[in-house]
Protein backbone atom coordinates (compact mmCIF):
# COMPACT_ATOMS: atom_id res chain seq x y z
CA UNK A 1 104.64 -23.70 44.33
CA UNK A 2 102.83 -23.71 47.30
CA UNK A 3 101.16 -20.21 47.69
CA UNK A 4 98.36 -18.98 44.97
CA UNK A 5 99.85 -18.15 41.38
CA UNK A 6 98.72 -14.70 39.75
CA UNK A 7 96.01 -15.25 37.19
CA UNK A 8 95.33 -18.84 38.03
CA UNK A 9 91.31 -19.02 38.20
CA UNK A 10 91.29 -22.60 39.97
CA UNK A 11 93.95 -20.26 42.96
CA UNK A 12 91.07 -17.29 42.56
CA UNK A 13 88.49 -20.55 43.62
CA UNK A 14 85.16 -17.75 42.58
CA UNK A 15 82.58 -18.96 44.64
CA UNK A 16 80.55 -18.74 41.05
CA UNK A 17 78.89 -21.85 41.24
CA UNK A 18 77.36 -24.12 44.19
CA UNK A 19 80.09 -25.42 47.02
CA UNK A 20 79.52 -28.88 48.17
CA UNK A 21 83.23 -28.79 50.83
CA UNK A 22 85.93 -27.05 51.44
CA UNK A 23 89.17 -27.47 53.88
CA UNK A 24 92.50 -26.79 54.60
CA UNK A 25 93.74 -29.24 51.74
CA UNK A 26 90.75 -28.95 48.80
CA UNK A 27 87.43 -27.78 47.48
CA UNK A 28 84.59 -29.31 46.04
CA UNK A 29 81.83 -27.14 43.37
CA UNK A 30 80.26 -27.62 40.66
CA UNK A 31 82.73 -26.83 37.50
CA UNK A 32 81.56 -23.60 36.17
CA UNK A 33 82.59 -24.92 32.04
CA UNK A 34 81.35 -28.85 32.25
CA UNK A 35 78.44 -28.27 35.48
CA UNK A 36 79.98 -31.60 37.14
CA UNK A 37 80.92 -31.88 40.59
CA UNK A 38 84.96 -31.09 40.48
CA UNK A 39 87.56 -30.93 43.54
CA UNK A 40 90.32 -28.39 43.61
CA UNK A 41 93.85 -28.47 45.60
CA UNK A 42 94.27 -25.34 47.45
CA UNK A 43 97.86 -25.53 46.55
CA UNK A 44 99.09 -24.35 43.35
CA UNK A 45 100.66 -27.30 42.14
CA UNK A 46 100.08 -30.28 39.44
CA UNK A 47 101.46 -33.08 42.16
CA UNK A 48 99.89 -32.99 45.46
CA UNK A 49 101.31 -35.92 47.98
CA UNK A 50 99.11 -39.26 47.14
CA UNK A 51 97.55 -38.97 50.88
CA UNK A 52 96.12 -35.45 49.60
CA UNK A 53 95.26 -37.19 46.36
CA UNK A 54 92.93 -39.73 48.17
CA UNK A 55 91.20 -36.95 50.32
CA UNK A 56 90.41 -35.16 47.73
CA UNK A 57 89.15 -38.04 45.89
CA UNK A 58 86.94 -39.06 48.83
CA UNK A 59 85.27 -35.89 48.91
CA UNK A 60 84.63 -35.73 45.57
CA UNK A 61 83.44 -38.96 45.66
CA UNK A 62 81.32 -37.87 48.52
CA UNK A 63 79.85 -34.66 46.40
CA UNK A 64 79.19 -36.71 43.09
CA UNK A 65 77.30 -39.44 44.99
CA UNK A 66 74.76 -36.67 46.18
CA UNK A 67 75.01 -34.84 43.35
CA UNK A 68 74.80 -37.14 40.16
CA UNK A 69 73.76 -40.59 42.02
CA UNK A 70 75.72 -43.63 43.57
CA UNK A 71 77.70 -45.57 40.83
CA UNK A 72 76.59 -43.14 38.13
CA UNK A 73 79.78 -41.46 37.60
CA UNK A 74 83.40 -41.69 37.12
CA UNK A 75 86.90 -39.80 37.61
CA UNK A 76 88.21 -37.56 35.53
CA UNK A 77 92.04 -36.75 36.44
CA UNK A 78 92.65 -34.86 32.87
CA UNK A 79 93.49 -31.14 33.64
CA UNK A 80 92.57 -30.01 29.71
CA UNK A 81 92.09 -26.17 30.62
CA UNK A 82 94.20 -26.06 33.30
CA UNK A 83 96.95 -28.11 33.32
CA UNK A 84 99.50 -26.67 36.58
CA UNK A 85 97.01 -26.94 39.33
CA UNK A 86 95.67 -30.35 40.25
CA UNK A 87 91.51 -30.77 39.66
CA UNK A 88 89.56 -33.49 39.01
CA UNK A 89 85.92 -33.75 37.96
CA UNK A 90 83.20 -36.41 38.44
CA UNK A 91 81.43 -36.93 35.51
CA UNK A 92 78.53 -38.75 34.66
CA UNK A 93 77.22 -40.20 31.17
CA UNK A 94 75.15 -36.97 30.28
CA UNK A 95 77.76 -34.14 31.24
CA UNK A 96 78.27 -33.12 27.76
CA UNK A 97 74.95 -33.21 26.43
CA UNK A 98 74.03 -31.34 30.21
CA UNK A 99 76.47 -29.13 29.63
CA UNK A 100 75.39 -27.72 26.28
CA UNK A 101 71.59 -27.78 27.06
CA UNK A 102 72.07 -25.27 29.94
CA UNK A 103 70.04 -21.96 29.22
């Protein structure tokens, strides 16, 4: 698919949380459920092209260095919650216990 799908939140792409970059292939925010940085094909879609892939990676890379600190983090690739439309999340050692301490 390569338009938006109805009721697909990652398509919606709420500006609910902070932005960190956005293009004509991805976005990077902050993950509303985990509070990690987390990049977001603008395609609806669970395969993007590996060249995509990369750039997406990069600026997520990019956001999590700023955001969580220069070899303090990792990739996630797992799409639990949504599993048709390709995201990724940087997360650091403390995202769970971060996650569940927000007020």
């Amino acid at each position: 698919m390569t338009g938006p799908a109805d009721g697909c939140e990652l398509c919606e792409a709420a500006r609910i949380t902070e932005w960190f970059h956005e293009d004509d292939i991805c976005w990077v925010a902050a993950c509303e459920v985990c509070d990690v940085p987390m990049v977001v094909w603008k395609r609806h879609g669970n395969e993007p092209p590996e060249a995509e892939v990369d750039h997406m990676l990069a600026h997520l890379a990019q956001a999590a260095d700023a955001q969580l600190g220069a070899d303090n983090w990792s990739f996630d690739r797992v799409m639990r919650q949504i599993p048709d439309h390709f995201h990724a999340h940087a997360r650091d050692p403390n995202w769970w216990i971060r996650r569940f301490s927000r007020t």
